[in-house]
N, C-alpha and C. Protein backbone atom coordinates (compact mmCIF):
# COMPACT_ATOMS: atom_id res chain seq x y z
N UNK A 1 31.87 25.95 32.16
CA UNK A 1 33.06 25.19 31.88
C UNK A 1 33.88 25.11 33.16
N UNK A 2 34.23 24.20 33.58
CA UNK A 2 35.41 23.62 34.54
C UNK A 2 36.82 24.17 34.38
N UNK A 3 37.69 24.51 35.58
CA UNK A 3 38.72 24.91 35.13
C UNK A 3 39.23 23.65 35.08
N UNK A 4 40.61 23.86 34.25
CA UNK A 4 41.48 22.55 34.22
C UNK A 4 42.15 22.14 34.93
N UNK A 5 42.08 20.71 34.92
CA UNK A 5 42.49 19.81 36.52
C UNK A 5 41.15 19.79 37.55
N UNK A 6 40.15 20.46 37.15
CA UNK A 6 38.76 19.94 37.88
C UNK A 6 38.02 18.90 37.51
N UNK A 7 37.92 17.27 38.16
CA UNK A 7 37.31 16.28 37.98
C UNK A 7 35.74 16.66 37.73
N UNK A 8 35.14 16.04 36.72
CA UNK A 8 33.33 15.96 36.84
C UNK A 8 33.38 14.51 36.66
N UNK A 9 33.06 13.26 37.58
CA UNK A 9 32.61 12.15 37.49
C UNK A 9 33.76 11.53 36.94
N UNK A 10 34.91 11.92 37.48
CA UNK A 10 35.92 11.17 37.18
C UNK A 10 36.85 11.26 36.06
N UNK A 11 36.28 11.94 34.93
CA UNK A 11 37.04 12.43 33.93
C UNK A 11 37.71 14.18 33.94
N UNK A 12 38.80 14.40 33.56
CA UNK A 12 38.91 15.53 33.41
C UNK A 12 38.73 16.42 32.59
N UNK A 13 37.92 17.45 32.27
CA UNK A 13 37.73 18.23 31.23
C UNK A 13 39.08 18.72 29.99
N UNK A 14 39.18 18.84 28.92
CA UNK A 14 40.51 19.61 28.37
C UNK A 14 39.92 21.15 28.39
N UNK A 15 41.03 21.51 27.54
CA UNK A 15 40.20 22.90 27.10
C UNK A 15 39.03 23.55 26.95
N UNK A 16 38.78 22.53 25.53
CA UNK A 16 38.12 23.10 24.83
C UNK A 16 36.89 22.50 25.87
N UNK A 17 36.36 22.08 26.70
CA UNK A 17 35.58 21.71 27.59
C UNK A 17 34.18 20.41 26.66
N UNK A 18 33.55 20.07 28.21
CA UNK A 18 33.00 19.09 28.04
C UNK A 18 31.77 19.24 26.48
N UNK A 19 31.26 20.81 26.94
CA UNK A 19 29.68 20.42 25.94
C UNK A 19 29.93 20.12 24.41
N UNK A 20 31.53 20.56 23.87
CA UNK A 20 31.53 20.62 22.43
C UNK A 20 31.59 18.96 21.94
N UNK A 21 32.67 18.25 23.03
CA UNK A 21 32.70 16.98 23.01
C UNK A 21 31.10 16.29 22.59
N UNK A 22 30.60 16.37 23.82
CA UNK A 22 28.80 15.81 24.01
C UNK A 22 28.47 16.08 22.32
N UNK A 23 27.97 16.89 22.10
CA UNK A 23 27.19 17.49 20.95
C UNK A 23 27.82 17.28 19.45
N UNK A 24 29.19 16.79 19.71
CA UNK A 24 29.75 15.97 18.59
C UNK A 24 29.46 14.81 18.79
N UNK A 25 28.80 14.12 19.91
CA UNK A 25 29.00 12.79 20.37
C UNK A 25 27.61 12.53 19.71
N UNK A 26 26.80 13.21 20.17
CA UNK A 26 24.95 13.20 19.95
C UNK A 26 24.78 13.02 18.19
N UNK A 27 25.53 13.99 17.83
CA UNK A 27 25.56 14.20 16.37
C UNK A 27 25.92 13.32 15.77
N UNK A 28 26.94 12.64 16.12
CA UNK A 28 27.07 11.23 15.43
C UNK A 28 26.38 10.01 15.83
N UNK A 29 25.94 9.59 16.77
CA UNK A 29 24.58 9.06 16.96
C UNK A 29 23.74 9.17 16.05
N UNK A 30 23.25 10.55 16.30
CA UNK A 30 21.85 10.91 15.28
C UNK A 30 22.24 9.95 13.96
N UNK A 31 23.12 10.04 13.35
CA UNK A 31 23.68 10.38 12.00
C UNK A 31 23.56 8.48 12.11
N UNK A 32 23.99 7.79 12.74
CA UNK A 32 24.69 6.32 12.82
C UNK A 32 22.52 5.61 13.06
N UNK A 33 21.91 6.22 14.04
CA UNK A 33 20.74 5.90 13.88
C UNK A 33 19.68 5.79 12.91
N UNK A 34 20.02 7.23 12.39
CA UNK A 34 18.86 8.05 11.51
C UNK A 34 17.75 7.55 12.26
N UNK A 35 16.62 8.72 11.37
CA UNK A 35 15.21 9.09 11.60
C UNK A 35 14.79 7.93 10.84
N UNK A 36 13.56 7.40 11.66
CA UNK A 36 12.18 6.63 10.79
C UNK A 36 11.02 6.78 11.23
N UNK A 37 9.86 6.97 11.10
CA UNK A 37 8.84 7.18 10.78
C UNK A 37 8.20 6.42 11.39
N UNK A 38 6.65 6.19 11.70
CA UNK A 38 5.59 5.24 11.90
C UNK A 38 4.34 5.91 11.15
N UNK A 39 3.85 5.66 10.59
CA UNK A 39 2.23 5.70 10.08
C UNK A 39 1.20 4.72 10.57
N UNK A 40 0.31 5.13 11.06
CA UNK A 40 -1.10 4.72 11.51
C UNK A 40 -1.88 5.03 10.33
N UNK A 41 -2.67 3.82 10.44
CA UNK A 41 -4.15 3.79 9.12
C UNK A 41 -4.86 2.80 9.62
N UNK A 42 -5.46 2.62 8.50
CA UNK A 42 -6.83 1.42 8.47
C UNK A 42 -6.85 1.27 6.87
N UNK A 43 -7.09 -0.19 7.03
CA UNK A 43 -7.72 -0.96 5.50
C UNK A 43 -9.40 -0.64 5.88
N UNK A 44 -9.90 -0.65 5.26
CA UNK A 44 -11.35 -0.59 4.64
C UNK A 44 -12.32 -1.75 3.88
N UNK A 45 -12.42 -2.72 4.53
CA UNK A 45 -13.29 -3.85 3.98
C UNK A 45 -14.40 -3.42 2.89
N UNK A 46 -14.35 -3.34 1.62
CA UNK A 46 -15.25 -2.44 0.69
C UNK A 46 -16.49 -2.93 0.49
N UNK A 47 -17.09 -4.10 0.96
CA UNK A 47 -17.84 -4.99 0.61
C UNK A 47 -19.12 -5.05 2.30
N UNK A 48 -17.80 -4.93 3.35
CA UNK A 48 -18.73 -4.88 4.71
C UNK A 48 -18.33 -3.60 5.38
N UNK A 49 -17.65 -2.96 5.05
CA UNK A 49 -17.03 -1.66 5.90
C UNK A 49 -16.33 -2.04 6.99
N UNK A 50 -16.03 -3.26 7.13
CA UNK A 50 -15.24 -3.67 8.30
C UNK A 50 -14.05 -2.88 8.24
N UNK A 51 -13.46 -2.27 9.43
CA UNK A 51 -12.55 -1.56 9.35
C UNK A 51 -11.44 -2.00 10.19
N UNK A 52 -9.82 -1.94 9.51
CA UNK A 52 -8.83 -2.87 10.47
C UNK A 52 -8.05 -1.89 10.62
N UNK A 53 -6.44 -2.15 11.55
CA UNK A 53 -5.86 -1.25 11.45
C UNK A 53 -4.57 -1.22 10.71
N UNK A 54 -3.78 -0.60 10.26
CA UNK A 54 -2.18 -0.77 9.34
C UNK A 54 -1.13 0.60 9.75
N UNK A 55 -0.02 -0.11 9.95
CA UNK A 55 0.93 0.65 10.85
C UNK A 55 1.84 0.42 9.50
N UNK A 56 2.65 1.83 8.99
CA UNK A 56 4.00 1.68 8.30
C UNK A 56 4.83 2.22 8.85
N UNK A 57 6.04 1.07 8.82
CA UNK A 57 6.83 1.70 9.47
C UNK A 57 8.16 2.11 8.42
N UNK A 58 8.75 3.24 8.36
CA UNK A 58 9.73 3.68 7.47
C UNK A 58 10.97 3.16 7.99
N UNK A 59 11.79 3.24 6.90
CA UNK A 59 13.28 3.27 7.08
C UNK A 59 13.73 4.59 7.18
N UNK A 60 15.10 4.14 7.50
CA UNK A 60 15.68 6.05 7.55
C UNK A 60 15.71 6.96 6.16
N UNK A 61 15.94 5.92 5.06
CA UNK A 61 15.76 6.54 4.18
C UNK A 61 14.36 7.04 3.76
N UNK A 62 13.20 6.20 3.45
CA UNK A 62 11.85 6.60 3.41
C UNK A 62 11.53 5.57 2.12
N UNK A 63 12.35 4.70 1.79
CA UNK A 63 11.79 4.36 0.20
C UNK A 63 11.35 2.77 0.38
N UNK A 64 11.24 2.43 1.83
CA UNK A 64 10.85 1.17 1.95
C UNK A 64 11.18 0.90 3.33
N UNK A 65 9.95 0.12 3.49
CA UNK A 65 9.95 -0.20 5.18
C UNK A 65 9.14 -2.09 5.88
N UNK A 66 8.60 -2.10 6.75
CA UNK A 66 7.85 -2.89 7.31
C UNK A 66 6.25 -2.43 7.03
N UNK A 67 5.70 -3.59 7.23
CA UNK A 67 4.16 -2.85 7.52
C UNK A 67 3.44 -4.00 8.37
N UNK A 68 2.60 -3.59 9.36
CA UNK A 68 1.99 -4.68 9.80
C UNK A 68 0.15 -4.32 10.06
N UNK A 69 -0.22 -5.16 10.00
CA UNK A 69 -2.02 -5.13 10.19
C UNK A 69 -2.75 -6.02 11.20
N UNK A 70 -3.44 -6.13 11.26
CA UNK A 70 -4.55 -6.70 12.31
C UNK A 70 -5.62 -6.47 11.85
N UNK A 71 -6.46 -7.46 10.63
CA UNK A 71 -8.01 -7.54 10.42
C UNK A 71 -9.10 -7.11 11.25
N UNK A 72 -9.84 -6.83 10.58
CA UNK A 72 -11.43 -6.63 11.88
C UNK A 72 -11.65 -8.21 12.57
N UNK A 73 -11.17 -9.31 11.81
CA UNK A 73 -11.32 -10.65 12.67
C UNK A 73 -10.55 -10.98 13.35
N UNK A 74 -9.12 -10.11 13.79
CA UNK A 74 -8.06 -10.49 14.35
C UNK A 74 -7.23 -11.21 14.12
N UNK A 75 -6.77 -11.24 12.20
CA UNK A 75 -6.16 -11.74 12.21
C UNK A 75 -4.98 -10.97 12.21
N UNK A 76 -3.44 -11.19 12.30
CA UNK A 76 -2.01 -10.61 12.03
C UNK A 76 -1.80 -10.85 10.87
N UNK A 77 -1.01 -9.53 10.28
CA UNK A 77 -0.69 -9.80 9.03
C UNK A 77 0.76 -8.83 8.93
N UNK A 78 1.95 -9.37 8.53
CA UNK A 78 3.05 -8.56 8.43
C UNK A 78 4.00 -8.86 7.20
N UNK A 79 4.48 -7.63 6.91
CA UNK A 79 5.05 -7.74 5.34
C UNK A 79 6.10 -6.61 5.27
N UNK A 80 6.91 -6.33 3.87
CA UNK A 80 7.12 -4.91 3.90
C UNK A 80 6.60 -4.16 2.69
N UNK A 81 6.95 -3.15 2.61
CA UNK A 81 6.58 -2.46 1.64
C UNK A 81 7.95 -1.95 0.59
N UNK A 82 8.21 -1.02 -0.17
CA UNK A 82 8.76 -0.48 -0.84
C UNK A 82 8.07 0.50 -1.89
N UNK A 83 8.88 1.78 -2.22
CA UNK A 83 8.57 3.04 -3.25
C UNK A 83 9.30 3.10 -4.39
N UNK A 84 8.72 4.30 -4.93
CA UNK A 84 9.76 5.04 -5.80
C UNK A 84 9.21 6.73 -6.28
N UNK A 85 9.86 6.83 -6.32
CA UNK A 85 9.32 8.28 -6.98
C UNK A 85 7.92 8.50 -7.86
N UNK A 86 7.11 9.43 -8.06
CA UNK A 86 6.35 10.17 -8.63
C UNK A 86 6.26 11.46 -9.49
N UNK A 87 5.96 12.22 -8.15
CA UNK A 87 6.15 13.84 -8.47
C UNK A 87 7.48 13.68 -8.01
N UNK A 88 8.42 14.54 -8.20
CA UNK A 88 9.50 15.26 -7.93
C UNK A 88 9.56 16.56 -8.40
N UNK A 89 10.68 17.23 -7.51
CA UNK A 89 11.32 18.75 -8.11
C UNK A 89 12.54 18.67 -8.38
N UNK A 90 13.00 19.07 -9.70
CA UNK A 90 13.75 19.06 -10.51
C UNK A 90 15.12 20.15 -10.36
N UNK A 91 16.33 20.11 -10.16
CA UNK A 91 16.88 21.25 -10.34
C UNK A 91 16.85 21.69 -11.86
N UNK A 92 16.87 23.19 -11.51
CA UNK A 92 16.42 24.25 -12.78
C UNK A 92 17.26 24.20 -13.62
N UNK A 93 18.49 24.04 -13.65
CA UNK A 93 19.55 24.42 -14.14
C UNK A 93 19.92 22.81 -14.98
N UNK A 94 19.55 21.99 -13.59
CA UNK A 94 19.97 20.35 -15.04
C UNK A 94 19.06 19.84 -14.39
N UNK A 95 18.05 19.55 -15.28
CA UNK A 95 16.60 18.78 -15.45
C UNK A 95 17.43 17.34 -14.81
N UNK A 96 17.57 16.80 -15.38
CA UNK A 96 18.32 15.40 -14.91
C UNK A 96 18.97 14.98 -13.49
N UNK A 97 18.97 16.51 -12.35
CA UNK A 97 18.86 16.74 -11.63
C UNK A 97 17.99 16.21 -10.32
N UNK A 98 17.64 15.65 -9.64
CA UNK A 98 16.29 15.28 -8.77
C UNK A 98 16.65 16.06 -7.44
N UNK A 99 15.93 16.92 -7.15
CA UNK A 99 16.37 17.92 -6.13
C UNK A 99 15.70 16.86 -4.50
N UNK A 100 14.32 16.50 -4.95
CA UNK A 100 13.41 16.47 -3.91
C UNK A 100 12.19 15.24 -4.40
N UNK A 101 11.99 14.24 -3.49
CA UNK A 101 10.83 13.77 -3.83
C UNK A 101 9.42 14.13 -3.64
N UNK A 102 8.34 14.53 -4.47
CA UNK A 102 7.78 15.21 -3.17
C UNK A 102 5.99 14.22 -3.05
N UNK A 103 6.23 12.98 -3.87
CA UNK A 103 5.22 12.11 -3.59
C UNK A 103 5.54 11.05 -4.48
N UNK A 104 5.43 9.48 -3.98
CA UNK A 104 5.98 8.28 -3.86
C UNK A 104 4.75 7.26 -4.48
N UNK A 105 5.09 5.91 -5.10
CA UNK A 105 4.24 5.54 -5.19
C UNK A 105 4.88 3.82 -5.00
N UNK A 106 3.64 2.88 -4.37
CA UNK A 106 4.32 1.98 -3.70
C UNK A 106 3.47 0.99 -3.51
N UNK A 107 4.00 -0.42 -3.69
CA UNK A 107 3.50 -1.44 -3.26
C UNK A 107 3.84 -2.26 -2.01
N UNK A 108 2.39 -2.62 -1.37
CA UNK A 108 3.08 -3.49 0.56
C UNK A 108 2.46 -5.20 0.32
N UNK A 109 3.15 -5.48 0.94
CA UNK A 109 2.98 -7.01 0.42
C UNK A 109 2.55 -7.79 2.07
N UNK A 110 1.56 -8.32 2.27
CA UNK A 110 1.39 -8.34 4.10
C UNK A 110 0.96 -10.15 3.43
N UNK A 111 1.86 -10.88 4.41
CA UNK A 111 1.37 -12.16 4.61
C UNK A 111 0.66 -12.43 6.32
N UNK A 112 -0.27 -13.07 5.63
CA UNK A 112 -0.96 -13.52 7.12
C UNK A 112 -1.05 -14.73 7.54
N UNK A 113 -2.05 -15.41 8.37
CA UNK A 113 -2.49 -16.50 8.34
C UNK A 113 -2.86 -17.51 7.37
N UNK A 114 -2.35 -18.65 7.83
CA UNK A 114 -3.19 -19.74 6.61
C UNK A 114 -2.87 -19.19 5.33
N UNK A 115 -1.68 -19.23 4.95
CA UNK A 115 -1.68 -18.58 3.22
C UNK A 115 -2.55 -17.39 3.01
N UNK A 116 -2.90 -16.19 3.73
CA UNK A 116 -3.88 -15.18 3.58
C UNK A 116 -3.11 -14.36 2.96
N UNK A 117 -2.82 -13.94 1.99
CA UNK A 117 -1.91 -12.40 1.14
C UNK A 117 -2.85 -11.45 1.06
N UNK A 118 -2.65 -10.27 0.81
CA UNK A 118 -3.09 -9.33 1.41
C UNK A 118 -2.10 -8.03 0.05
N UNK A 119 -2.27 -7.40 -0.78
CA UNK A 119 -1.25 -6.53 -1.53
C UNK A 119 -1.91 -5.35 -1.75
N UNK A 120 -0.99 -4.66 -1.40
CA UNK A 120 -2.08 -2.82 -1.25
C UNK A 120 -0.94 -2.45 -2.64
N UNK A 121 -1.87 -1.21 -3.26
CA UNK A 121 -1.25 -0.45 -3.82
C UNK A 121 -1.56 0.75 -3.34
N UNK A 122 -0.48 1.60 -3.37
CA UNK A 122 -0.79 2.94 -2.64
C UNK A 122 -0.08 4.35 -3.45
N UNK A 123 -0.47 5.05 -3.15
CA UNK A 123 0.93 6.51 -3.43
C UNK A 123 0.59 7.61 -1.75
N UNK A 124 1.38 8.25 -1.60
CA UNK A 124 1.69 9.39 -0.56
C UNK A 124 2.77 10.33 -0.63
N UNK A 125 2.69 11.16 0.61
CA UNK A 125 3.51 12.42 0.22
C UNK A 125 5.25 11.55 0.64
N UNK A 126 6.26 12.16 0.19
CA UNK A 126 7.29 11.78 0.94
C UNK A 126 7.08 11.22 1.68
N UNK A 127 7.41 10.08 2.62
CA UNK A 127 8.01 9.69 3.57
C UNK A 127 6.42 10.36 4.78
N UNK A 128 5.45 9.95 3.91
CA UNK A 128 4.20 10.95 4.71
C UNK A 128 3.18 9.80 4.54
N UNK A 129 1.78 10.46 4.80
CA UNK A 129 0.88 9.39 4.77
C UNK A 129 0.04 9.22 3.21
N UNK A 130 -0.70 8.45 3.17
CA UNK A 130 -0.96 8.04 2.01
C UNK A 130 -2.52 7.28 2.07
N UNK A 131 -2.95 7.00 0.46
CA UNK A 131 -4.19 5.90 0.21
C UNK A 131 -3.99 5.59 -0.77
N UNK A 132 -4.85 3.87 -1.17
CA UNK A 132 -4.79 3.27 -1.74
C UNK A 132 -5.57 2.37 -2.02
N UNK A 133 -5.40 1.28 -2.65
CA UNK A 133 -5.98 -0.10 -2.52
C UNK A 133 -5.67 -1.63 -2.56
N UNK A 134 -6.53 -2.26 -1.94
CA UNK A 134 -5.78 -3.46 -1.66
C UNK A 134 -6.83 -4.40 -2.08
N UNK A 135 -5.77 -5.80 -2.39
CA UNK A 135 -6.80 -6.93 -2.53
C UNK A 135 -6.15 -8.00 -1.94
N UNK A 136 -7.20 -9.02 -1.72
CA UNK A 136 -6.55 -10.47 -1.23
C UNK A 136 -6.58 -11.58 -1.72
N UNK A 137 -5.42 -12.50 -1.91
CA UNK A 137 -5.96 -13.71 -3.07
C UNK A 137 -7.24 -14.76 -2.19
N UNK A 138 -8.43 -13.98 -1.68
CA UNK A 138 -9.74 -14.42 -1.37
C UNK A 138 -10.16 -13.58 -1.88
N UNK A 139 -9.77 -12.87 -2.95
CA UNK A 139 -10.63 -11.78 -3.88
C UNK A 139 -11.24 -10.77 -3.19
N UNK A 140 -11.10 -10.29 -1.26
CA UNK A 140 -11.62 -9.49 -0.82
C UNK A 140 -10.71 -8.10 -1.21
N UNK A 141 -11.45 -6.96 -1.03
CA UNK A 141 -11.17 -5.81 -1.59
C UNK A 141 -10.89 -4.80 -0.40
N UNK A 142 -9.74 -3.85 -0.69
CA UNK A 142 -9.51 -2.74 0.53
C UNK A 142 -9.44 -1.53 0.11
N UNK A 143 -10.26 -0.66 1.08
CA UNK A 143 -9.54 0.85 0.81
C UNK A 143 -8.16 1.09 1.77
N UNK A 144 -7.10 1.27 1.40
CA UNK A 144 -6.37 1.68 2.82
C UNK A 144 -5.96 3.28 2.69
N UNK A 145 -5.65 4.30 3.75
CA UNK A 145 -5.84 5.23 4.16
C UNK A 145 -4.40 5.22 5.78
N UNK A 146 -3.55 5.87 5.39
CA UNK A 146 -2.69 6.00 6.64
C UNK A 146 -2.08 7.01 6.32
């Protein structure tokens, strides 16, 4: 800590000094940002084993996000997704309670090329990775896995 009336970069320290400032500063950041997530996977062509790749990306909350893909033929495909609860843990005391989610279940909706849709159904842990399945209105079939 600086005594007082010692400049650092032009500002002067008070008292209570610089680091408590910072670390209230960071903290509210954090808080104004929040945390999100990315998941890596692959769809699963069930028919040729062609294998593509699928990225989810979370919100801060975890109950719905983006998702995007890239076919084994290269095509782009981007959509979002959304959850809801499954399993949960309950507080003991009032059932009616929801303490914790602790696995989700969820549909992603990916538009592609040329009118190509693409709709997975999935479940996973929290705000974690997951599998499922998908189909396309070309009647092709997916495993997905992220």
């Amino acid at each position: 800590m600086l005594p007082i009336g010692v400049e650092l970069y032009g500002a002067k320290p008070e008292k209570e000094g610089i680091m408590p400032r910072l670390l209230t500063l960071l903290s509210a950041a954090a808080t104004l940002i929040g945390c999100s997530a990315t998941h890596q996977g692959y769809l699963l062509k069930t028919d040729t084993g062609q294998r593509s790749t699928v990225i989810f990306h979370d919100n801060p909350t975890g109950k719905h996000g983006s998702v995007e893909a890239v076919l084994a033929n290269g095509e782009r495909c981007q959509g979002q997704f959304n959850t809801v609860p499954d399993q949960v843990t309950r507080n003991w005391e009032d059932p009616s309670d929801i303490e914790r989610e602790d696995t989700q279940v969820g549909v992603a909706v990916f538009q592609c090329a040329d009118s190509h849709v693409l709709k997975c159904d999935f479940s996973r842990a929290y705000e974690g990775n997951g599998s499922g399945h998908c189909l396309d209105n070309l009647g092709q079939k997916y495993g997905l896995n992220f």
